[in-house]
PDB file of N, CA and C in Angstrom:
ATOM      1  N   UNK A   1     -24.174 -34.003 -16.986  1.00  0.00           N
ATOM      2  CA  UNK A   1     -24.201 -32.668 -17.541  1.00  0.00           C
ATOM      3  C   UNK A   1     -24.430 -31.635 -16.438  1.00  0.00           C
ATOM      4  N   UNK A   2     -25.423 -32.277 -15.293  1.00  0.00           N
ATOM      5  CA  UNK A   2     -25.596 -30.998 -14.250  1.00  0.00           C
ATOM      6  C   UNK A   2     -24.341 -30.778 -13.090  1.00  0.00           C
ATOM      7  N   UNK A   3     -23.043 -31.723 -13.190  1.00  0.00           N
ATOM      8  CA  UNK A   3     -22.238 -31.541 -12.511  1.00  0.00           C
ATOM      9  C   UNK A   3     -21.565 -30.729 -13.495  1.00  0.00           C
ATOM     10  N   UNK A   4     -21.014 -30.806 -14.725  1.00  0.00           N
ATOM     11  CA  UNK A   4     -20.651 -29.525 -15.549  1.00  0.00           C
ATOM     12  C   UNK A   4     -21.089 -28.479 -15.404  1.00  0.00           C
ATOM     13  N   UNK A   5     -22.348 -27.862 -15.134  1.00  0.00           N
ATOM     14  CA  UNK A   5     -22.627 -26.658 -15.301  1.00  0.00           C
ATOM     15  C   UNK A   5     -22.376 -25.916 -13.893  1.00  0.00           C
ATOM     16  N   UNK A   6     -22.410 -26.885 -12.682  1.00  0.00           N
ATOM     17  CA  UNK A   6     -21.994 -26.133 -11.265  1.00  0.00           C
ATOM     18  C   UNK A   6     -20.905 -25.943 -11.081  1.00  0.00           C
ATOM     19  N   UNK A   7     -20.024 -26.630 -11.790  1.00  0.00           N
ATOM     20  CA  UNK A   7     -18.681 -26.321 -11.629  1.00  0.00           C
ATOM     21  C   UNK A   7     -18.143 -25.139 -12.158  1.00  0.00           C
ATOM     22  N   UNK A   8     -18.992 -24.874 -13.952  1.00  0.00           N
ATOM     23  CA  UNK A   8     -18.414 -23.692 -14.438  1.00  0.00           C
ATOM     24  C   UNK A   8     -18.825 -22.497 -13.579  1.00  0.00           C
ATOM     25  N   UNK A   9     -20.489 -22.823 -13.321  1.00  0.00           N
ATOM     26  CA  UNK A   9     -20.712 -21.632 -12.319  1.00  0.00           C
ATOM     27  C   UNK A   9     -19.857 -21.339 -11.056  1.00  0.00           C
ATOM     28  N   UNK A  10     -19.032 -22.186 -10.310  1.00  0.00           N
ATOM     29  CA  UNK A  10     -18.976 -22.276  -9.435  1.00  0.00           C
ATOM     30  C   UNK A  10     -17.265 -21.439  -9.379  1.00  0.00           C
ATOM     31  N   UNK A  11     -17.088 -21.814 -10.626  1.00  0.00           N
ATOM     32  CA  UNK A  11     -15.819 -20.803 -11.134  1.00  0.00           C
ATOM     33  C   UNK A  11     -15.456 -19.715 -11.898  1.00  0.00           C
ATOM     34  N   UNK A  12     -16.753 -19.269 -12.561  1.00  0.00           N
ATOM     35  CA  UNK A  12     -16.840 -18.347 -12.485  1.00  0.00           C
ATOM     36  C   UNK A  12     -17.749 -17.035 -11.130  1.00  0.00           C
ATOM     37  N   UNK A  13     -17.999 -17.564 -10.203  1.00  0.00           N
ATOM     38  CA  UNK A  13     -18.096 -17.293  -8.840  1.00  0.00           C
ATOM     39  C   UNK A  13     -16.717 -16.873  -8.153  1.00  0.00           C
ATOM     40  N   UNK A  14     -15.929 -17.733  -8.149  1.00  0.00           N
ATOM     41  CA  UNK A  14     -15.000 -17.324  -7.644  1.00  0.00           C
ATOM     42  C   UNK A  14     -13.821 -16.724  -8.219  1.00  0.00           C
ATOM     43  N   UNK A  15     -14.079 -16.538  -9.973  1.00  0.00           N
ATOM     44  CA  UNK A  15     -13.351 -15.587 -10.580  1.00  0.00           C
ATOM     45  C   UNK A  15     -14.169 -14.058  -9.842  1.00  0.00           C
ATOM     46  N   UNK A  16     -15.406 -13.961 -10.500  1.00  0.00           N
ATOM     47  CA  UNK A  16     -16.221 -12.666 -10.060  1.00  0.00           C
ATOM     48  C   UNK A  16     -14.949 -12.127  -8.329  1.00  0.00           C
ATOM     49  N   UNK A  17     -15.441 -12.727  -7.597  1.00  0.00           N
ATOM     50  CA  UNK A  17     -15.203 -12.794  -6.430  1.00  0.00           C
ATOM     51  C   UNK A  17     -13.533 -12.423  -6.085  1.00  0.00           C
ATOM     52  N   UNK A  18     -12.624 -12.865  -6.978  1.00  0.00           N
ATOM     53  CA  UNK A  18     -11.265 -12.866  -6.705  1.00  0.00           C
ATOM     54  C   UNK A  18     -10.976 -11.214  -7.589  1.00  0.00           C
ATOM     55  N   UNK A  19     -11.838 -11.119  -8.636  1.00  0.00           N
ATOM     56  CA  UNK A  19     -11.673  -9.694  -9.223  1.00  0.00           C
ATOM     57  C   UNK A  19     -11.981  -8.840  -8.311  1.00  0.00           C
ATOM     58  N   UNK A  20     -13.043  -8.689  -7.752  1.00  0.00           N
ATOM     59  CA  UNK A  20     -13.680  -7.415  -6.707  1.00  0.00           C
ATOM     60  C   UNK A  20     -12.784  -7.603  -5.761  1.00  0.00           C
ATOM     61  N   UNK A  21     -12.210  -8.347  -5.371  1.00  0.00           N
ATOM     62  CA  UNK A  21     -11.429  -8.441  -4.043  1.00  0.00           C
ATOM     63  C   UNK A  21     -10.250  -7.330  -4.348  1.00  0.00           C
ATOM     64  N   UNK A  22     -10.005  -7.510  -5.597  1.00  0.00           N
ATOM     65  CA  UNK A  22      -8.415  -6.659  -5.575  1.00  0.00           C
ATOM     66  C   UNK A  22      -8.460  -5.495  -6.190  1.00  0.00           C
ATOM     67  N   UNK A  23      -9.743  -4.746  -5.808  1.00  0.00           N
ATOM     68  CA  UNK A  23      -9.801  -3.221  -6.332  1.00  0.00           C
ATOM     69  C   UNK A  23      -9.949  -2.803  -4.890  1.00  0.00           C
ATOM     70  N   UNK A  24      -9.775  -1.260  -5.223  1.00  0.00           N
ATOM     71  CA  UNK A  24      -9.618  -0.091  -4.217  1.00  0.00           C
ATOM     72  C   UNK A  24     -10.084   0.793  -4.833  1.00  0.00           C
ATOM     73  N   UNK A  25     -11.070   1.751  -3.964  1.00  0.00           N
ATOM     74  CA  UNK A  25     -10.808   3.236  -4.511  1.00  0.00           C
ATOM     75  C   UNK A  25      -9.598   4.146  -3.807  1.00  0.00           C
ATOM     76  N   UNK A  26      -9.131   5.252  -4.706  1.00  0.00           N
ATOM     77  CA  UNK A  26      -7.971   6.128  -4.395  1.00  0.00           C
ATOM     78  C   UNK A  26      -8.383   6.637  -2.683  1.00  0.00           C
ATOM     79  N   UNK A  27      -6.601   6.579  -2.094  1.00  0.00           N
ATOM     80  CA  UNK A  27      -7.029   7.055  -1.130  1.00  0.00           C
ATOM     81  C   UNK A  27      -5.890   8.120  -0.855  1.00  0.00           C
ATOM     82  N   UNK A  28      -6.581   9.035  -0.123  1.00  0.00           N
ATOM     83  CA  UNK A  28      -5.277  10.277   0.283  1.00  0.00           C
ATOM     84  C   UNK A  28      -4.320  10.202   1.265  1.00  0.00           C
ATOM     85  N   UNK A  29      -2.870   9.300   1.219  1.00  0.00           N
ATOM     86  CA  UNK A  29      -2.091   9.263   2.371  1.00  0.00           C
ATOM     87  C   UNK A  29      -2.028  10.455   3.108  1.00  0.00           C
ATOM     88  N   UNK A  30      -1.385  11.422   2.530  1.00  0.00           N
ATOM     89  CA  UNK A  30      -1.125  12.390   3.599  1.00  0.00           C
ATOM     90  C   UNK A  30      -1.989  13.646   3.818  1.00  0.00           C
ATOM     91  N   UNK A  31      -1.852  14.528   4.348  1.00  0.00           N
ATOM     92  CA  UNK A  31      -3.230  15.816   4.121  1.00  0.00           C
ATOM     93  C   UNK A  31      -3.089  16.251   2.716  1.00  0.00           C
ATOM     94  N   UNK A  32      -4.493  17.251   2.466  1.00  0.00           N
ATOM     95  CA  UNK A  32      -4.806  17.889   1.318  1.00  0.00           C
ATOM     96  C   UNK A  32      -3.393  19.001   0.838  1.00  0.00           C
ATOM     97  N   UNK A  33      -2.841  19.031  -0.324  1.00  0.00           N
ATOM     98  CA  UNK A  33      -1.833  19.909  -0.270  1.00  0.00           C
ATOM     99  C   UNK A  33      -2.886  21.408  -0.381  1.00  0.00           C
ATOM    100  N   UNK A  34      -2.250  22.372  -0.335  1.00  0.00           N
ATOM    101  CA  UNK A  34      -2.741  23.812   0.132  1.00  0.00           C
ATOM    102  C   UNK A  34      -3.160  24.021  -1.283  1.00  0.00           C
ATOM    103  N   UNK A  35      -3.771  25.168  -1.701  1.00  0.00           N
ATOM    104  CA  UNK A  35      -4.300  25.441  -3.218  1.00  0.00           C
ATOM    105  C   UNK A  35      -3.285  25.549  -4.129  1.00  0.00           C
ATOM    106  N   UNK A  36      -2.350  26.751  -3.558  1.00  0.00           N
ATOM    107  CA  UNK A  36      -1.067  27.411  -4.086  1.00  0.00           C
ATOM    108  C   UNK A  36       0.286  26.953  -3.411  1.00  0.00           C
ATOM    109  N   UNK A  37       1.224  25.851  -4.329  1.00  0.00           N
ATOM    110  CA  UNK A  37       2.356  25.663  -3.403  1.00  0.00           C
ATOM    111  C   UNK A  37       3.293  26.004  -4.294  1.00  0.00           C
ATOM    112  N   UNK A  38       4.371  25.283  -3.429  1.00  0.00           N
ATOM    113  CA  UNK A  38       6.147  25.238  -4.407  1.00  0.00           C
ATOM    114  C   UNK A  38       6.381  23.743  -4.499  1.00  0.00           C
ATOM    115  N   UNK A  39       6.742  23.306  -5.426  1.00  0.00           N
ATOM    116  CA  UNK A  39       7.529  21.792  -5.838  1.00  0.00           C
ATOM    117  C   UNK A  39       9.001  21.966  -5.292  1.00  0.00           C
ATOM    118  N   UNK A  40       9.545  21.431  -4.295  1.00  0.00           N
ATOM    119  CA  UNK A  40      10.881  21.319  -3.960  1.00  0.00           C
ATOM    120  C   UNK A  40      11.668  20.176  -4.608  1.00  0.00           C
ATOM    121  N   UNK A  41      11.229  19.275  -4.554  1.00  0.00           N
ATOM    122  CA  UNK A  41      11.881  18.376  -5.162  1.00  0.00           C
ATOM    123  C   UNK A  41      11.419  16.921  -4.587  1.00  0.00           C
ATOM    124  N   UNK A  42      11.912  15.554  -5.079  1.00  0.00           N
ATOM    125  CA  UNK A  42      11.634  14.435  -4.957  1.00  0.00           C
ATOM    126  C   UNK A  42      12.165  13.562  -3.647  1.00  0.00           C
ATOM    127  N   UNK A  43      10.973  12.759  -2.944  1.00  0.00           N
ATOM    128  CA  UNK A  43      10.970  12.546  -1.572  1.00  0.00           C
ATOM    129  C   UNK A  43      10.094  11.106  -1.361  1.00  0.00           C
ATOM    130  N   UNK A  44      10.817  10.339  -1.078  1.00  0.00           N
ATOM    131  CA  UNK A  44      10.659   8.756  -0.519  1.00  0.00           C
ATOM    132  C   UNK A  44      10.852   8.228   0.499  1.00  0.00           C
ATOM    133  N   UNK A  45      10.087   7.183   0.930  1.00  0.00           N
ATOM    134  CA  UNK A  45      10.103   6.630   2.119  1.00  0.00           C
ATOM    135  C   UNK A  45       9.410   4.935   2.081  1.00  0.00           C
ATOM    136  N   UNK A  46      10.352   4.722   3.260  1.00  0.00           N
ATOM    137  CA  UNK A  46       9.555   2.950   3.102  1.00  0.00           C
ATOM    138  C   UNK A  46       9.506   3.167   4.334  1.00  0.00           C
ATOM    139  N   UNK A  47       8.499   1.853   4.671  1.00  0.00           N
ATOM    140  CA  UNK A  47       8.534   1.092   5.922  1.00  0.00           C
ATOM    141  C   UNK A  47       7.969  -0.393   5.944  1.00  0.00           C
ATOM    142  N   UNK A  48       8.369  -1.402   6.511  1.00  0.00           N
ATOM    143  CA  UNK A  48       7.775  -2.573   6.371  1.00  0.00           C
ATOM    144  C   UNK A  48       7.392  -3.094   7.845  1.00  0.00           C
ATOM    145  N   UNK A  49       6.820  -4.174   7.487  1.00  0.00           N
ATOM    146  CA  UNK A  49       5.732  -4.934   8.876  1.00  0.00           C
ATOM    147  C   UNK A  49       6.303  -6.705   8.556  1.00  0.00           C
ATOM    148  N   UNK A  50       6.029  -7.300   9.851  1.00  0.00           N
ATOM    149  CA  UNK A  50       6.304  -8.412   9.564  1.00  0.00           C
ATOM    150  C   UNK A  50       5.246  -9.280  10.029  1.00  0.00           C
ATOM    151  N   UNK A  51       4.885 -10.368   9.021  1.00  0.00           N
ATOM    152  CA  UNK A  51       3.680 -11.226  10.203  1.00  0.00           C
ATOM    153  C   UNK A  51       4.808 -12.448  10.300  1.00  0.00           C
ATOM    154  N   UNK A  52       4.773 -12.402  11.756  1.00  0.00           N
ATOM    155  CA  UNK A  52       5.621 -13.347  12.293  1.00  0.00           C
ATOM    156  C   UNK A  52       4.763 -14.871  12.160  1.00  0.00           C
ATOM    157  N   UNK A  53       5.488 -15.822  11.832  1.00  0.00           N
ATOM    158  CA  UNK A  53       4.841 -17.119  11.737  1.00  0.00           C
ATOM    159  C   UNK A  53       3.318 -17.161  10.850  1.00  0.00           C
ATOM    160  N   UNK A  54       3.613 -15.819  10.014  1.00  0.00           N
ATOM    161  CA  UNK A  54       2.152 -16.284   9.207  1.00  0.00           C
ATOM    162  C   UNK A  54       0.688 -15.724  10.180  1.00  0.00           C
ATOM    163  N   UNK A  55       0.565 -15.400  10.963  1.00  0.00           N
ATOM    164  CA  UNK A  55      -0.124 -14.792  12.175  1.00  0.00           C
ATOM    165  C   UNK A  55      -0.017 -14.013  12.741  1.00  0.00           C
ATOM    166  N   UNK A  56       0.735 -13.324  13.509  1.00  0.00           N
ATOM    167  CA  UNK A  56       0.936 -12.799  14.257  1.00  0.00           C
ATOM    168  C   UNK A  56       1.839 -10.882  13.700  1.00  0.00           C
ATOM    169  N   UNK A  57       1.058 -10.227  13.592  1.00  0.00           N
ATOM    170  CA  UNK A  57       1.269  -8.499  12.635  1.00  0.00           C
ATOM    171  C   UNK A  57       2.026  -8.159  13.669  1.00  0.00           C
ATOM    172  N   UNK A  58       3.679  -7.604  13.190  1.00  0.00           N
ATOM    173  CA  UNK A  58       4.329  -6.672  14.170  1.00  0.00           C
ATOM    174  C   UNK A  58       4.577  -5.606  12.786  1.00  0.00           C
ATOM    175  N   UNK A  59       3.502  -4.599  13.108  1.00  0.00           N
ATOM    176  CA  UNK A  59       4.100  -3.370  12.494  1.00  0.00           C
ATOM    177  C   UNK A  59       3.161  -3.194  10.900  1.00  0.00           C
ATOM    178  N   UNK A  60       2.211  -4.792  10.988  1.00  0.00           N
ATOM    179  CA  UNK A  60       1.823  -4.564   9.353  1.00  0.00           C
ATOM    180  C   UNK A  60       0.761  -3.384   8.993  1.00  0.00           C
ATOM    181  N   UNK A  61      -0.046  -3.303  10.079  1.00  0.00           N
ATOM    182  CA  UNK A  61      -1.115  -2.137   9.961  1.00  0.00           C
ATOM    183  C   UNK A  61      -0.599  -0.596   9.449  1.00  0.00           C
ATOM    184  N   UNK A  62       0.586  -0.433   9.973  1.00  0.00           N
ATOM    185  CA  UNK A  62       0.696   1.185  10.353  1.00  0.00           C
ATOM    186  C   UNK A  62       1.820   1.085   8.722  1.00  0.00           C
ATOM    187  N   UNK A  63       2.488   0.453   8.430  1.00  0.00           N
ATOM    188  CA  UNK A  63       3.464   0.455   7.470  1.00  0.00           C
ATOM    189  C   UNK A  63       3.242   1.575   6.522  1.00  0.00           C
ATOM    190  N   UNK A  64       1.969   2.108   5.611  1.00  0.00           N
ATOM    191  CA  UNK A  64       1.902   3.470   4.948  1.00  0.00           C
ATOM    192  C   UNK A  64       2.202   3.833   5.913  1.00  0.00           C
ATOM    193  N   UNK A  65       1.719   4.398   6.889  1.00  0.00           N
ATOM    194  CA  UNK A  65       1.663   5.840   7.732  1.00  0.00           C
ATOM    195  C   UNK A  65       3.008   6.332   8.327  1.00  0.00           C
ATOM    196  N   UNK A  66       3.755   5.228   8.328  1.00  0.00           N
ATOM    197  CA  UNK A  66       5.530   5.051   8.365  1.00  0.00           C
ATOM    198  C   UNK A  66       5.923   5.195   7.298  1.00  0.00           C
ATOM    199  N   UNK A  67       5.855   5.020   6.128  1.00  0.00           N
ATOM    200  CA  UNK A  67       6.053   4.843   4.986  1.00  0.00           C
ATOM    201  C   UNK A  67       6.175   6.830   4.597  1.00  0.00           C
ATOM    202  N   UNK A  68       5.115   7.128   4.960  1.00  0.00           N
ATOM    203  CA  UNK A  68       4.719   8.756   4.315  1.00  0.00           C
ATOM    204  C   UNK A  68       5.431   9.178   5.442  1.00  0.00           C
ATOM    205  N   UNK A  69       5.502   8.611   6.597  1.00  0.00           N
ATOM    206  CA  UNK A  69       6.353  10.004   7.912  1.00  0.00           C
ATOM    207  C   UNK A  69       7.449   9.964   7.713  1.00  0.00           C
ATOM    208  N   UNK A  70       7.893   9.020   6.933  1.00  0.00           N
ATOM    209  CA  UNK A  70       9.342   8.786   6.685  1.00  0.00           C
ATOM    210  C   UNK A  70       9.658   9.379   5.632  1.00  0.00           C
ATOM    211  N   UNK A  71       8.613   9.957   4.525  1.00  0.00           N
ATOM    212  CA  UNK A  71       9.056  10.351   3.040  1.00  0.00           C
ATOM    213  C   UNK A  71       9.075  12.007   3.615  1.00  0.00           C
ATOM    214  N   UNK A  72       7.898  12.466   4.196  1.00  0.00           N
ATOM    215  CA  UNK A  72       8.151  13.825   5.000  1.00  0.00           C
ATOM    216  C   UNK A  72       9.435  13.950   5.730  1.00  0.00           C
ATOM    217  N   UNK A  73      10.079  12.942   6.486  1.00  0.00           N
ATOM    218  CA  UNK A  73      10.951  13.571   7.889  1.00  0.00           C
ATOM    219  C   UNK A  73      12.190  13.443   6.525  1.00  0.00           C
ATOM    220  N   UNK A  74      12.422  12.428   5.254  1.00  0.00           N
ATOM    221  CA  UNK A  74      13.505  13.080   4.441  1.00  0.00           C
ATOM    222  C   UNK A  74      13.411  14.109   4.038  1.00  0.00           C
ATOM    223  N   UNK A  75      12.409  14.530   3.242  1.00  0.00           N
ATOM    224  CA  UNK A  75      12.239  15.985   2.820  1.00  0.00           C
ATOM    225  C   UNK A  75      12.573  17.441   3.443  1.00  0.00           C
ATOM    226  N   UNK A  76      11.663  17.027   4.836  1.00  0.00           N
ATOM    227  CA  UNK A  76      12.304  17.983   5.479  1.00  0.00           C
ATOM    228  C   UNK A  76      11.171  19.322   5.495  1.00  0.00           C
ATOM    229  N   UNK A  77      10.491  19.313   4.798  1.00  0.00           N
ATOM    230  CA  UNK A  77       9.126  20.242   4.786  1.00  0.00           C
ATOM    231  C   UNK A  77       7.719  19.978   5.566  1.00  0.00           C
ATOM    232  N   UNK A  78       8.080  18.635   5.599  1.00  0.00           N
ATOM    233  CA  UNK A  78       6.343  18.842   6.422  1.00  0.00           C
ATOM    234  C   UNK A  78       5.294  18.094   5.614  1.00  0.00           C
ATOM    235  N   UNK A  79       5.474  18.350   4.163  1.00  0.00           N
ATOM    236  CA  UNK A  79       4.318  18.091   3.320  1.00  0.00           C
ATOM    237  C   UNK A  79       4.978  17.021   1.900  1.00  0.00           C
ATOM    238  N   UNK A  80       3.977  16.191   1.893  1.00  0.00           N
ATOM    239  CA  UNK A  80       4.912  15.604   0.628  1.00  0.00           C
ATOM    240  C   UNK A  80       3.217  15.458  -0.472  1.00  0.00           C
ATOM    241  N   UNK A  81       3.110  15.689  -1.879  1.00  0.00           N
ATOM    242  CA  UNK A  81       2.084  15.305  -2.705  1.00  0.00           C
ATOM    243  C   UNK A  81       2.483  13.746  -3.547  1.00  0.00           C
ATOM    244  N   UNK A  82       2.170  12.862  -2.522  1.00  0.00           N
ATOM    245  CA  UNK A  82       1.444  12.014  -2.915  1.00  0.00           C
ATOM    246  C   UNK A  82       1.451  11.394  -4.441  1.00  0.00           C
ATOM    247  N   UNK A  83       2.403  10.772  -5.384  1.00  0.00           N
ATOM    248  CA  UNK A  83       2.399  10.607  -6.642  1.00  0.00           C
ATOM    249  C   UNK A  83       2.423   8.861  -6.196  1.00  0.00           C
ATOM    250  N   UNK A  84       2.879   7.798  -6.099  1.00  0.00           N
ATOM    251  CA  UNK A  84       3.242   6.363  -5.904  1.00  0.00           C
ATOM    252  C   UNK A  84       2.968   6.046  -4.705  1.00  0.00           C
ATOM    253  N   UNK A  85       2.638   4.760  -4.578  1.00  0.00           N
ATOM    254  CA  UNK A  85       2.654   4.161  -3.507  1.00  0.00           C
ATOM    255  C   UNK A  85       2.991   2.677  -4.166  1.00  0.00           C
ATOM    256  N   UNK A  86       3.825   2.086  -3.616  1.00  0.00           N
ATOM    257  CA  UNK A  86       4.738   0.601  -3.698  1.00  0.00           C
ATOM    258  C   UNK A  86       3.798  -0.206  -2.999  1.00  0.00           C
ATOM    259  N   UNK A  87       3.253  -1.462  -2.861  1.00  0.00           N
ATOM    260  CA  UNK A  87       3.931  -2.575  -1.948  1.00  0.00           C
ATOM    261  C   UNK A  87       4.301  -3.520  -2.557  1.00  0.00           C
ATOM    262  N   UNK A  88       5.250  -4.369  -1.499  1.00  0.00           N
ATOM    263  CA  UNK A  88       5.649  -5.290  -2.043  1.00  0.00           C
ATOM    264  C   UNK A  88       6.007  -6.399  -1.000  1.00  0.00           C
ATOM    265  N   UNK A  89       6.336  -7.535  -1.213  1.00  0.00           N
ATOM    266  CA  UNK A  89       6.444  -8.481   0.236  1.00  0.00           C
ATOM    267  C   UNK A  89       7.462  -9.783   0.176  1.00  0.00           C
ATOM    268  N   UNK A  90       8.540 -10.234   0.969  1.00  0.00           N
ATOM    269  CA  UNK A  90       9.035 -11.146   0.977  1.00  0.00           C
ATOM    270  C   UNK A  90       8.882 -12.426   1.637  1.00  0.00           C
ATOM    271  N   UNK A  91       8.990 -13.596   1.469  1.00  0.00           N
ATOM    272  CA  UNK A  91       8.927 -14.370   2.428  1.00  0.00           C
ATOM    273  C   UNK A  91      10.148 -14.965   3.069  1.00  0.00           C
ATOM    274  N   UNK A  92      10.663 -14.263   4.547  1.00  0.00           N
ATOM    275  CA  UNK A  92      11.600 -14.810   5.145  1.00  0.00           C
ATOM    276  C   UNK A  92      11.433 -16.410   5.817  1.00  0.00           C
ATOM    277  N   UNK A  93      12.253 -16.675   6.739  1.00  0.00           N
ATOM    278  CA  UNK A  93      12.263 -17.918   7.610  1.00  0.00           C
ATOM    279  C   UNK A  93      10.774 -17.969   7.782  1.00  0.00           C
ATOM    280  N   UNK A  94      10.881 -16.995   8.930  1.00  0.00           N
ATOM    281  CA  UNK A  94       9.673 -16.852   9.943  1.00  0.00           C
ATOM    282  C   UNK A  94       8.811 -16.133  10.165  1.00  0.00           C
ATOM    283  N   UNK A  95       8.083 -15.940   8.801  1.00  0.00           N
ATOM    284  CA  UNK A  95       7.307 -14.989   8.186  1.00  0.00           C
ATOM    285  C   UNK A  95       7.271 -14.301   7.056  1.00  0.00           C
ATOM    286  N   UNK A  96       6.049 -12.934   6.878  1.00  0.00           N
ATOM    287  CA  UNK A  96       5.646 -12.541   5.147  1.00  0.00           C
ATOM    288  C   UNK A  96       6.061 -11.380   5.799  1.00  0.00           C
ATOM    289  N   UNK A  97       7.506 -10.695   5.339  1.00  0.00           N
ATOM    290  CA  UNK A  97       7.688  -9.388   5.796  1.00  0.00           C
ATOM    291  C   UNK A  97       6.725  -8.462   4.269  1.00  0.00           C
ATOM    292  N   UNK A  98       5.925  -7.619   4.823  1.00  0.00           N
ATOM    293  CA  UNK A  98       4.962  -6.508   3.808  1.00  0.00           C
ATOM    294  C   UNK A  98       6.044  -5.059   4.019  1.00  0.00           C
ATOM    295  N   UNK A  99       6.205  -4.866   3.137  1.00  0.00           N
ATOM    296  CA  UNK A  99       6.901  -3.362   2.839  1.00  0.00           C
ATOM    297  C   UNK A  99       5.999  -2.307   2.190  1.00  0.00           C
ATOM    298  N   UNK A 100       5.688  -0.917   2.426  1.00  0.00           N
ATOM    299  CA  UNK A 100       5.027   0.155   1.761  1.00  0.00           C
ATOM    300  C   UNK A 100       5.855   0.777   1.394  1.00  0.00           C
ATOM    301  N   UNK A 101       6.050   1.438   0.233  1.00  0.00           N
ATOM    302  CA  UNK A 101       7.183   2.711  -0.732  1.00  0.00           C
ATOM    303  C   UNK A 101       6.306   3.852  -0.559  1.00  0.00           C
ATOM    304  N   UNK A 102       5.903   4.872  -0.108  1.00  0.00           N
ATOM    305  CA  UNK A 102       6.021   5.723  -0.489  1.00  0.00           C
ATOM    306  C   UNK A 102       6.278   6.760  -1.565  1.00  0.00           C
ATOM    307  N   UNK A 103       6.297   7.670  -2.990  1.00  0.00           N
ATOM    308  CA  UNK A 103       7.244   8.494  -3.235  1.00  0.00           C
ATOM    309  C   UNK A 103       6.178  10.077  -3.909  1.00  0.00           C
ATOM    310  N   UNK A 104       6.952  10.560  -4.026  1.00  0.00           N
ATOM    311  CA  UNK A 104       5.557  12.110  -4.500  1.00  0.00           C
ATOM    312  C   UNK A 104       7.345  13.471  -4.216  1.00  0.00           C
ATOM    313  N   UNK A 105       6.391  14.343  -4.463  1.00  0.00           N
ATOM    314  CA  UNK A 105       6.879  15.415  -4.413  1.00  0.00           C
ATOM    315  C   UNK A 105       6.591  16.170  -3.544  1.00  0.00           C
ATOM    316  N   UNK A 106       8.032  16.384  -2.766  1.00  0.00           N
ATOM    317  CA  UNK A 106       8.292  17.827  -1.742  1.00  0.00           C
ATOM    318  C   UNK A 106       7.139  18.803  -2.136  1.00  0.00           C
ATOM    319  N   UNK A 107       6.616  19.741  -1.450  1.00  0.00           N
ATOM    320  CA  UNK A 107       5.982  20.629  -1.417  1.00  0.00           C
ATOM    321  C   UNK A 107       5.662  22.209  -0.305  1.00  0.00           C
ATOM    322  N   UNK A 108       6.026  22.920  -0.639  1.00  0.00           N
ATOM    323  CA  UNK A 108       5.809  24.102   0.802  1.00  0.00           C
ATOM    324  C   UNK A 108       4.818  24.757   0.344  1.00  0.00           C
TER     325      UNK A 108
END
């Protein structure tokens, strides 16, 4: 009976544990938009990272921050507000390529 009860504990431990892992609080990709703007219109961007062989990050860190410079340099304004953020990830040959989406609204 006392190997039953460590086990349930022992899984619900690592339920607890696997829940907290996959929260976030909100975070602000790009700067604060200004008080008073204009909505121009709709503006997206990706960028992805690859971990080569399962180890080795080319590009996985920065992928938002590519992701949003890329949704700005389409737009064309400078400023984008921030509505979605994507990820998503494939597994090629020789590695977990991670992709970030980007998308929000133009803004001046």
């Amino acid at each position: 009976m006392r190997a039953n009860t460590s086990w349930i504990v022992a899984v619900a431990i690592t339920v607890a544990a696997v829940a907290a892992g996959c929260t976030s609080t909100r975070a602000r990709i790009g700067p604060q938009p200004p008080e008073a703007y204009q909505m121009i219109g709709p503006s997206r961007g990706r960028a992805c990272g690859l971990h080569l062989f399962g180890i080795i990050p080319i590009g996985v860190n920065s992928r938002t921050e590519r992701a949003y410079a890329s949704a700005v340099k389409h737009g064309g304004t400078g400023l984008i507000d921030t509505k979605l953020q994507t990820q998503w990830w494939v597994i090629p040959y020789v590695g977990i390529l991670h992709c970030a989406v980007v998308e929000g609204t133009e803004i001046r």
